[in-house]
C-alpha atoms as a PDB file:
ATOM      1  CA  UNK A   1      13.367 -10.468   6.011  1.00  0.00           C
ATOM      2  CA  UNK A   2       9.962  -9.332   5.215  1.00  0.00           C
ATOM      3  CA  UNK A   3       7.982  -8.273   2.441  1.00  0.00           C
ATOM      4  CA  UNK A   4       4.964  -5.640   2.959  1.00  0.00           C
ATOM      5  CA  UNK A   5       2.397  -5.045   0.162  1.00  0.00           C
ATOM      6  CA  UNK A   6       0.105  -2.753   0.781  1.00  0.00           C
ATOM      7  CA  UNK A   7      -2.934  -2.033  -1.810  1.00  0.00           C
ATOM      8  CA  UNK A   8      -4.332   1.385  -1.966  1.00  0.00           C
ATOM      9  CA  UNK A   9      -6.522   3.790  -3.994  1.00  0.00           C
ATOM     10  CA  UNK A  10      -4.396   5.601  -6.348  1.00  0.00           C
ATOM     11  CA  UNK A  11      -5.404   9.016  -4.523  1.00  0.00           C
ATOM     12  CA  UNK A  12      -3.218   7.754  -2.087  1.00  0.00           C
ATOM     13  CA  UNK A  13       0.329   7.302  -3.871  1.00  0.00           C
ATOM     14  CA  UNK A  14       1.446  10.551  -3.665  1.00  0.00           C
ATOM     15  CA  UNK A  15       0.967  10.747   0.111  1.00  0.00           C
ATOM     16  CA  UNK A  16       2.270   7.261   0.490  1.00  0.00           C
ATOM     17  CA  UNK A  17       5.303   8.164  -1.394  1.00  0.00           C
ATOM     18  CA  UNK A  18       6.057  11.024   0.762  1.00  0.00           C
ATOM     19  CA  UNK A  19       5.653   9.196   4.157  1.00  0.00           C
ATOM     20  CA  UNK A  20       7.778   6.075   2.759  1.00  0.00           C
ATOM     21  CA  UNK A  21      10.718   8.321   1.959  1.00  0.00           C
ATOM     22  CA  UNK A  22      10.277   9.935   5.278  1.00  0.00           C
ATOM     23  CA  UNK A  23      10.445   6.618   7.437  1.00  0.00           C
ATOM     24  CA  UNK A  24      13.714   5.191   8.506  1.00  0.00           C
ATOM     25  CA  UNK A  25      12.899   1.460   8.233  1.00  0.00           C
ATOM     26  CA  UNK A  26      11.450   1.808   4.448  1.00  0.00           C
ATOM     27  CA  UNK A  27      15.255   1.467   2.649  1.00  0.00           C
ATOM     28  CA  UNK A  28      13.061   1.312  -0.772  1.00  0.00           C
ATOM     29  CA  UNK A  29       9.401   0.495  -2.509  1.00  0.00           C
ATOM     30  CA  UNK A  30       8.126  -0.113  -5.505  1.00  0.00           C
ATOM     31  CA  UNK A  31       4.633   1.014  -6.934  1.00  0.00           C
ATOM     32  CA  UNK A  32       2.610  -0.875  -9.506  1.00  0.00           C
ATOM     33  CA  UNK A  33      -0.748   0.253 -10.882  1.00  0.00           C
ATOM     34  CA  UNK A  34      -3.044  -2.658 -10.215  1.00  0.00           C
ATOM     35  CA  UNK A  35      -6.948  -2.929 -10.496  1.00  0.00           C
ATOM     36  CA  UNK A  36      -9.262  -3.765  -7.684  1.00  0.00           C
ATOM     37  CA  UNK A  37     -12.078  -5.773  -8.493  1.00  0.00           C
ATOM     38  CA  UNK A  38     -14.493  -7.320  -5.759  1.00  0.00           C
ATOM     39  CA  UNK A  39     -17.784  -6.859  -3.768  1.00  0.00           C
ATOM     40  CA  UNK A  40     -16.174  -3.567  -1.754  1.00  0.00           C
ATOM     41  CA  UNK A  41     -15.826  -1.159  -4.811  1.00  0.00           C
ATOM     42  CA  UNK A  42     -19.676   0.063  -3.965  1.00  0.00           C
ATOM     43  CA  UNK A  43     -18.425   1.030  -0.809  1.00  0.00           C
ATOM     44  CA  UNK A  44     -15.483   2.758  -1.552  1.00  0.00           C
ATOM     45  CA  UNK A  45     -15.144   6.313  -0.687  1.00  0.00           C
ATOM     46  CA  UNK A  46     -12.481   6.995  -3.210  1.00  0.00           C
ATOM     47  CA  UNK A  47     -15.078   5.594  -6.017  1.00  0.00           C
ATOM     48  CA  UNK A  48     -15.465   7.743  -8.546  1.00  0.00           C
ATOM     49  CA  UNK A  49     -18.250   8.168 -11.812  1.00  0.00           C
ATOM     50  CA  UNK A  50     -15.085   6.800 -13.815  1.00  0.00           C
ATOM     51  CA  UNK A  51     -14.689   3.992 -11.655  1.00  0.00           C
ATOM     52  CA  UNK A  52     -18.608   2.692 -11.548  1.00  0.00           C
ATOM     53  CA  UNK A  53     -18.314   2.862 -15.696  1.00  0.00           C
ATOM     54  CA  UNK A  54     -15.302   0.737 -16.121  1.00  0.00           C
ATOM     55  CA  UNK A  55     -15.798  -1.738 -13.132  1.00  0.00           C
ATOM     56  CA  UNK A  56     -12.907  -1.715 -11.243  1.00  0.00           C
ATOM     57  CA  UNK A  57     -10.909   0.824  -8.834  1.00  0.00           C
ATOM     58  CA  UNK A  58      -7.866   1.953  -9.762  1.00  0.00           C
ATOM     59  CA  UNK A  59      -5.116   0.804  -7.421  1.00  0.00           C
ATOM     60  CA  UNK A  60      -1.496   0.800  -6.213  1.00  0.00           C
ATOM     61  CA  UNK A  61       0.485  -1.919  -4.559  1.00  0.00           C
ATOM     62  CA  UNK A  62       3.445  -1.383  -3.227  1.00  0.00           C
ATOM     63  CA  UNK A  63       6.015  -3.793  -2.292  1.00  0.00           C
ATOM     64  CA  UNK A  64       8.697  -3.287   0.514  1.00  0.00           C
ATOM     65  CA  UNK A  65      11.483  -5.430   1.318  1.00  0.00           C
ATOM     66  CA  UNK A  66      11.950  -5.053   5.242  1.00  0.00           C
ATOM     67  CA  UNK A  67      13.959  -6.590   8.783  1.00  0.00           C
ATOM     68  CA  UNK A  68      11.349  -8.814  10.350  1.00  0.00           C
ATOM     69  CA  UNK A  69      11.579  -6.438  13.571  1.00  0.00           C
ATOM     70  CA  UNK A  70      10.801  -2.903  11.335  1.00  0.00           C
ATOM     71  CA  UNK A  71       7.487  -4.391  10.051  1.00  0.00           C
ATOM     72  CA  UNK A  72       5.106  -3.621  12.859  1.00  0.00           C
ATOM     73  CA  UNK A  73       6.512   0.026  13.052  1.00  0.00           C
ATOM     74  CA  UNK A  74       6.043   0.655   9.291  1.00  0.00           C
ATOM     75  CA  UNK A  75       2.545  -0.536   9.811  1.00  0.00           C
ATOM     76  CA  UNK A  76       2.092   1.775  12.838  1.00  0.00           C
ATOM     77  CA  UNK A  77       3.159   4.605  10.213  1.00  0.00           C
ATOM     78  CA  UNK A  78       1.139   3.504   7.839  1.00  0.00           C
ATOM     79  CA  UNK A  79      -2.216   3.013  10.191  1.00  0.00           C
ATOM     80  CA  UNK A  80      -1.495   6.855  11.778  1.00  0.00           C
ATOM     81  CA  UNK A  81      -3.356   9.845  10.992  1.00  0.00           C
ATOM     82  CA  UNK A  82      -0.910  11.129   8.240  1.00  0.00           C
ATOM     83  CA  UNK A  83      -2.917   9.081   5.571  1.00  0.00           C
ATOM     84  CA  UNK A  84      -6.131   8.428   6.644  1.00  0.00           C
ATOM     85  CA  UNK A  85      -6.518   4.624   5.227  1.00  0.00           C
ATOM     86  CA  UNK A  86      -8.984   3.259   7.932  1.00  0.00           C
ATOM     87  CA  UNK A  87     -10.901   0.563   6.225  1.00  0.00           C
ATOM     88  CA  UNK A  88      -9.358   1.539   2.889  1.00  0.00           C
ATOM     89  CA  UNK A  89      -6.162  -0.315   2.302  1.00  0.00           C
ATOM     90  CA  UNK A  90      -5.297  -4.013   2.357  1.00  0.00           C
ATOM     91  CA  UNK A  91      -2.083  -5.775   3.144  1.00  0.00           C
ATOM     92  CA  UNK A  92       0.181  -8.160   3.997  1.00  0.00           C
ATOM     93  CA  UNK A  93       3.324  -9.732   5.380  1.00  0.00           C
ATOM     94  CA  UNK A  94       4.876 -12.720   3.080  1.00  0.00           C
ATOM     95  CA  UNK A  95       8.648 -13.898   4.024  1.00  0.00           C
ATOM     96  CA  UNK A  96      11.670 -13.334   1.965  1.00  0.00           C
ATOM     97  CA  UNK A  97      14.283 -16.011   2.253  1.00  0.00           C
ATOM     98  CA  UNK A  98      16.978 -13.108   1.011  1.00  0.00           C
ATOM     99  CA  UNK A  99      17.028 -10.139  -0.698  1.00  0.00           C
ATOM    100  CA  UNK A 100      19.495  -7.218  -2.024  1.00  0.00           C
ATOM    101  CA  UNK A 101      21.318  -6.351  -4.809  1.00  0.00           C
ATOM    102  CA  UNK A 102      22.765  -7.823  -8.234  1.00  0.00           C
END
């Protein structure tokens, strides 16, 4: 098993949430509000006025719990046209010795 976290602008969630539910391999997610903070937030088309004042980009990472062979076709979801996150979201792929239910 595989874990996927993914760290986007928070424009994005709602969009993200949508195509998640819609793809088969994605049994679940989770969404925490996270702030970005690094050299790239002056190049960062979803900065806004708010953003330059406080410092830091608002964020969401989201954590899925996939089978090793469904992670490249999530990614190919998640690098497709339907969300438009060319050179705007970060991830990556950590193992998970088990996972599932209490």
């Amino acid at each position: 098993m595989k874990v996927l976290t993914l760290i986007v602008h928070t424009d994005v969630q709602q969009p993200l949430a949508d195509l998640l539910r819609t793809t088969d391999q994605v049994p679940g997610f989770t969404f925490s509000h996270v702030e970005g903070h690094g050299i790239e937030v002056e190049k960062d088309p979803f900065l806004s006025a708010h953003d330059k004042a406080v410092g830091y980009i608002p964020r969401i990472r989201t954590d899925i719990l996939l089978e090793d062979a469904d992670v490249e076709a999530v990614l190919a979801q998640l690098r497709g046209e339907a969300l438009n996150l060319a050179g705007h979201a970060v991830y990556w792929v950590t193992d998970a010795a088990r996972g599932g239910r209490l």
